[in-house]
Protein backbone atom coordinates (compact mmCIF):
# COMPACT_ATOMS: atom_id res chain seq x y z
CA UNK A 1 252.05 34.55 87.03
CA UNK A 2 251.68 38.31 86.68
CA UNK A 3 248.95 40.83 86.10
CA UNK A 4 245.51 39.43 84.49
CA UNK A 5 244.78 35.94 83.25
CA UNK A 6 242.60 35.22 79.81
CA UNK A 7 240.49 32.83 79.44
CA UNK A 8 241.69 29.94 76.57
CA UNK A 9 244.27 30.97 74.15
CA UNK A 10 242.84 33.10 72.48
CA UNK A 11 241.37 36.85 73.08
CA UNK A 12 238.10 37.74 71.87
CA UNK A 13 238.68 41.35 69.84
CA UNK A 14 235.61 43.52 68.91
CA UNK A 15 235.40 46.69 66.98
CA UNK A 16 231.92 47.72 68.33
CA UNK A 17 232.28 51.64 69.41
CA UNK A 18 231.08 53.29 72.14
CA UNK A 19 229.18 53.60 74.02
CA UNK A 20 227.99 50.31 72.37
CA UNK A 21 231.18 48.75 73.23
CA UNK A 22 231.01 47.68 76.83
CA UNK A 23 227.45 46.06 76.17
CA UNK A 24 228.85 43.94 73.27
CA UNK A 25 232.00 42.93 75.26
CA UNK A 26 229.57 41.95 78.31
CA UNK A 27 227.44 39.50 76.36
CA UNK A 28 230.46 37.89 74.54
CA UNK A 29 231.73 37.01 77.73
CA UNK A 30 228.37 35.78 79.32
CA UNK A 31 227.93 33.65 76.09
CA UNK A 32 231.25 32.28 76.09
CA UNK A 33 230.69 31.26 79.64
CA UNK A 34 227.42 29.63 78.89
CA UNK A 35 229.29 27.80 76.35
CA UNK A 36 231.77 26.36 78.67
CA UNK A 37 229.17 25.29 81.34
CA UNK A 38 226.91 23.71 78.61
CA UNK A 39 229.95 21.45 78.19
CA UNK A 40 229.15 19.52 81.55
CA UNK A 41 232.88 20.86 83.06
CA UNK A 42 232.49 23.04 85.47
CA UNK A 43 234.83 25.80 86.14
CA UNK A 44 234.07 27.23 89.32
CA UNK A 45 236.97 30.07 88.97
CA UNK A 46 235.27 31.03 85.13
CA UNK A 47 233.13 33.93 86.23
CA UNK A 48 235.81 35.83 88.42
CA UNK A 49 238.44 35.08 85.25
CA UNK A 50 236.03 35.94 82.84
CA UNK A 51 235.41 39.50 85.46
CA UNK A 52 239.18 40.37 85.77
CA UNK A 53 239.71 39.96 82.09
CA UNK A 54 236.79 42.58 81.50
CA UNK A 55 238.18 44.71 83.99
CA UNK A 56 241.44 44.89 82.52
CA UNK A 57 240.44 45.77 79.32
CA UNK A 58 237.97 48.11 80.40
CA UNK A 59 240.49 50.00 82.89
CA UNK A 60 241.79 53.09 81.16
CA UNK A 61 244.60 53.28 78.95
CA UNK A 62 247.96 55.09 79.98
CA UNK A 63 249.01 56.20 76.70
CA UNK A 64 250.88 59.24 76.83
CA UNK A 65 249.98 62.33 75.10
CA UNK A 66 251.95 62.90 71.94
CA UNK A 67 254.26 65.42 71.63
CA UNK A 68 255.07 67.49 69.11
CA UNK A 69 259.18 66.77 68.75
CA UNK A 70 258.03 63.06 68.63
CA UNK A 71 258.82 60.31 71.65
CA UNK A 72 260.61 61.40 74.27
CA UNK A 73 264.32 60.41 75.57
CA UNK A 74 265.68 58.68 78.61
CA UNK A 75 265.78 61.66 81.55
CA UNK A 76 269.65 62.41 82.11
CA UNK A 77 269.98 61.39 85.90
CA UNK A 78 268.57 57.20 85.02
CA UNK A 79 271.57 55.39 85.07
CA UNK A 80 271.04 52.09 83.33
CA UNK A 81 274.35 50.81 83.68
CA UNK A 82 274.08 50.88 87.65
CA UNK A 83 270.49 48.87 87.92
CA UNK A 84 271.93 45.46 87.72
CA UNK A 85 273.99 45.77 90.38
CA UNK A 86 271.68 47.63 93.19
CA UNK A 87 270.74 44.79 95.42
CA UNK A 88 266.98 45.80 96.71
CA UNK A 89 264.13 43.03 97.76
CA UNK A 90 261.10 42.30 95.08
CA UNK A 91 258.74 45.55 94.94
CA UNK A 92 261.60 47.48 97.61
CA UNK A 93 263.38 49.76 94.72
CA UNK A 94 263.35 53.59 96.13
CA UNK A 95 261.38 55.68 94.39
CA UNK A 96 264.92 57.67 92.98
CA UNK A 97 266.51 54.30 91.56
CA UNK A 98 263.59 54.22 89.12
CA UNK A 99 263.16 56.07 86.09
CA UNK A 100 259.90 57.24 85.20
CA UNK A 101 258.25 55.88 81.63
CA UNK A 102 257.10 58.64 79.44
CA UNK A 103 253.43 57.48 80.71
CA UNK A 104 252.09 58.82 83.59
CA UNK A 105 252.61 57.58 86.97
CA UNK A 106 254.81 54.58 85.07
CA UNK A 107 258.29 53.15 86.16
CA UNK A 108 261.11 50.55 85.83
CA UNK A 109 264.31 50.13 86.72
CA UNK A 110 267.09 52.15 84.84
CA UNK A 111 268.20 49.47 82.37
CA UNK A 112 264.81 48.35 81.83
CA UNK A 113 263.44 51.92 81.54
CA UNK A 114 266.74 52.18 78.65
CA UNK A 115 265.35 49.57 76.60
CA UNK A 116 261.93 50.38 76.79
CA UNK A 117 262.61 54.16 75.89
CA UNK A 118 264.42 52.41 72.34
CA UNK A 119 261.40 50.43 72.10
CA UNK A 120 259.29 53.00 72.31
CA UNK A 121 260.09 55.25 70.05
CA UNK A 122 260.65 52.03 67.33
CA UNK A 123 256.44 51.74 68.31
CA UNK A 124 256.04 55.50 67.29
CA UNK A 125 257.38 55.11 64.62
CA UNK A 126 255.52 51.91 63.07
CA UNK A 127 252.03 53.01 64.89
CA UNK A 128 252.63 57.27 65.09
CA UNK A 129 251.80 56.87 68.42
CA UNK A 130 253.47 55.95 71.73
CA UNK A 131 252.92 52.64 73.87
CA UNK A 132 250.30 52.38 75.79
CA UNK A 133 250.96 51.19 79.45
CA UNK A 134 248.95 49.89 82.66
CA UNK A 135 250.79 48.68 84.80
CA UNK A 136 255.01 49.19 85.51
CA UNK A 137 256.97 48.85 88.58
CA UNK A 138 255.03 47.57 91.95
CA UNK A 139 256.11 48.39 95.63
CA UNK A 140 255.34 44.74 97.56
CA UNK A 141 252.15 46.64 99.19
CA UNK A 142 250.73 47.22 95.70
CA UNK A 143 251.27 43.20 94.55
CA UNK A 144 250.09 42.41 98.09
CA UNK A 145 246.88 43.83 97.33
CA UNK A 146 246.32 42.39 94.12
CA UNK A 147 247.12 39.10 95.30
CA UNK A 148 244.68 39.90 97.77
CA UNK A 149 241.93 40.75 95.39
CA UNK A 150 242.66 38.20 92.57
CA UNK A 151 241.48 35.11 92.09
CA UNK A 152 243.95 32.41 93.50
CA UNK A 153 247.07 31.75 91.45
CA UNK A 154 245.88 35.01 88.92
CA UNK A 155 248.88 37.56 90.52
CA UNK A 156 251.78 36.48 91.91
CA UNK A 157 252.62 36.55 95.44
CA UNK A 158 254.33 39.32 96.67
CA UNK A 159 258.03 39.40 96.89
CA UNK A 160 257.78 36.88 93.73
CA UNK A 161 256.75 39.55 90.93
CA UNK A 162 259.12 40.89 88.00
CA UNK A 163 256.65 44.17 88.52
CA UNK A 164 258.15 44.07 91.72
CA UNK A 165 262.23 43.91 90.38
CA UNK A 166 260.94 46.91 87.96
CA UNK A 167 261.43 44.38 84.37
CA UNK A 168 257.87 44.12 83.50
CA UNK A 169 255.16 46.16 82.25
CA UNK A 170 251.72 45.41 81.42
CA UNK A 171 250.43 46.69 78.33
CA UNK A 172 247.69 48.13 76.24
CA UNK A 173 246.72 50.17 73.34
CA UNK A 174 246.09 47.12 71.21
CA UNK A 175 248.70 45.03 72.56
CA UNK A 176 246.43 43.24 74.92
CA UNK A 177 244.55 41.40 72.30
CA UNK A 178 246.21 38.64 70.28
CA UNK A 179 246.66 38.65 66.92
CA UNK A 180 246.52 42.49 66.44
CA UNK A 181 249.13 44.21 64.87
CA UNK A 182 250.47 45.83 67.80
CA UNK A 183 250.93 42.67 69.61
CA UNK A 184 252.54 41.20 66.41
CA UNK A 185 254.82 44.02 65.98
CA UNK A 186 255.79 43.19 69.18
CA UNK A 187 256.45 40.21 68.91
CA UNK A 188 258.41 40.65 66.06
CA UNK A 189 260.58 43.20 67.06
CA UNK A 190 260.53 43.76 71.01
CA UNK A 191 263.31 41.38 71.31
CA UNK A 192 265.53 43.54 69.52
CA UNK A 193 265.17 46.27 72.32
CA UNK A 194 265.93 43.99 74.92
CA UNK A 195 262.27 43.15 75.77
CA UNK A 196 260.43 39.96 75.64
CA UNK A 197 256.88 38.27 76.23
CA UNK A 198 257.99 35.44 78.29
CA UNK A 199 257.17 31.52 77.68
CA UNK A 200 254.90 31.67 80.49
CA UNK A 201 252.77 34.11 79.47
CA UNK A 202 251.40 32.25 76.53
CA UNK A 203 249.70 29.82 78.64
CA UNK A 204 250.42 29.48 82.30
CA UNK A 205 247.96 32.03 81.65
CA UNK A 206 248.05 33.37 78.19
CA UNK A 207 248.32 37.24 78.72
CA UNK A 208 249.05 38.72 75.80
CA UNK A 209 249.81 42.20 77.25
CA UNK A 210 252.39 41.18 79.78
CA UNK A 211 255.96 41.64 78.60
CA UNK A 212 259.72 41.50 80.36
CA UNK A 213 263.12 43.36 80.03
CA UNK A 214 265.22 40.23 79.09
CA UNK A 215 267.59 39.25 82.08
CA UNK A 216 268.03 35.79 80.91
CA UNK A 217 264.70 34.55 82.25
CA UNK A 218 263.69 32.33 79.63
CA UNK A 219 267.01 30.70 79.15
């Protein structure tokens, strides 16, 4: 499992604006939770799901800032055609294998960093704006201390993360919410750049903002 769970199937999408927006997000959630304990099942992990899904969605968005010239291109020293074949443990890829994202402070390995670049600029063009990303590559300290500070079986264990092998990236800008057209775009057309959302992220949990470079993982 990677990155945030949801609760149910389905994400709850408001278009309240600030600085009304946090309020109205907080008493969705409480009243969805009163809902579910009214039921007579009790779901003693609900309130810490229901507080990492607000978290996620209230952390600050990565986007890049747009450029003039349009989205950038793949730096010249990322070698994509290399990254298979480096042979580094889960969240142990040196800093100069990666290749940074065109968001700040983001990463993945070479290939996957390829692809997403394609992907990226197939975005700007549908949306006129670039992805938006959270969360990239992980070094095994960082996924240790989420799996530290998640609820149980809400991150995976370190050494077992595709953040970790540099394929994954958690998204936003839209994308985290089902049924927008970001996330349909996506969808749509991600697997045509080489990315996917995997089977297990639409319900083992459902997070709609977590998507893979494809390496054969759902076959």
């Amino acid at each position: 499992m990677e990155g945030v769970a949801v609760i149910g199937r389905h994400a709850i999408s408001t278009k309240v604006t600030a600085p009304l927006a946090g309020m109205a997000l907080a008493g969705i959630f409480a009243g969805s939770l009163a809902l579910a304990s009214s039921g007579g099942d009790e779901d003693p992990g609900g309130d810490r799901r229901a507080a990492a899904l607000s978290a996620h969605r209230a952390a600050p968005s990565a986007a890049p800032e747009e450029r003039e010239s349009g989205p950038p291109k793949l730096p010249a020293d990322c070698k994509p055609k290399e990254a298979a074949d480096l042979d580094h443990g889960n969240g142990r890829i040196p800093d100069e294998e990666l290749c940074p994202l065109p968001q700040e402070d983001e990463s993945l390995r070479a290939d996957a960093a390829a692809a997403f670049y394609e992907l990226n600029a197939a975005y700007h063009e549908r949306f006129g704006e670039e992805m938006c990303v959270r969360s990239s590559y992980r070094s095994y300290e960082r996924q240790a201390e989420l799996y530290a500070s998640m609820p149980a079986g809400m991150a995976a264990a370190p050494g077992n993360s595709k953040h970790g092998l540099g394929i994954a990236a958690d998204l936003c800008g839209g994308v985290e919410e089902e049924g927008t057209p970001q996330f349909e775009w996506l969808e749509d057309n991600a697997e045509e750049y080489g990315w996917i959302h995997p089977a297990w992220a639409y319900s083992n949990p459902y997070e709609p903002w977590h998507w893979e470079f494809d390496v054969g993982q759902n076959d």
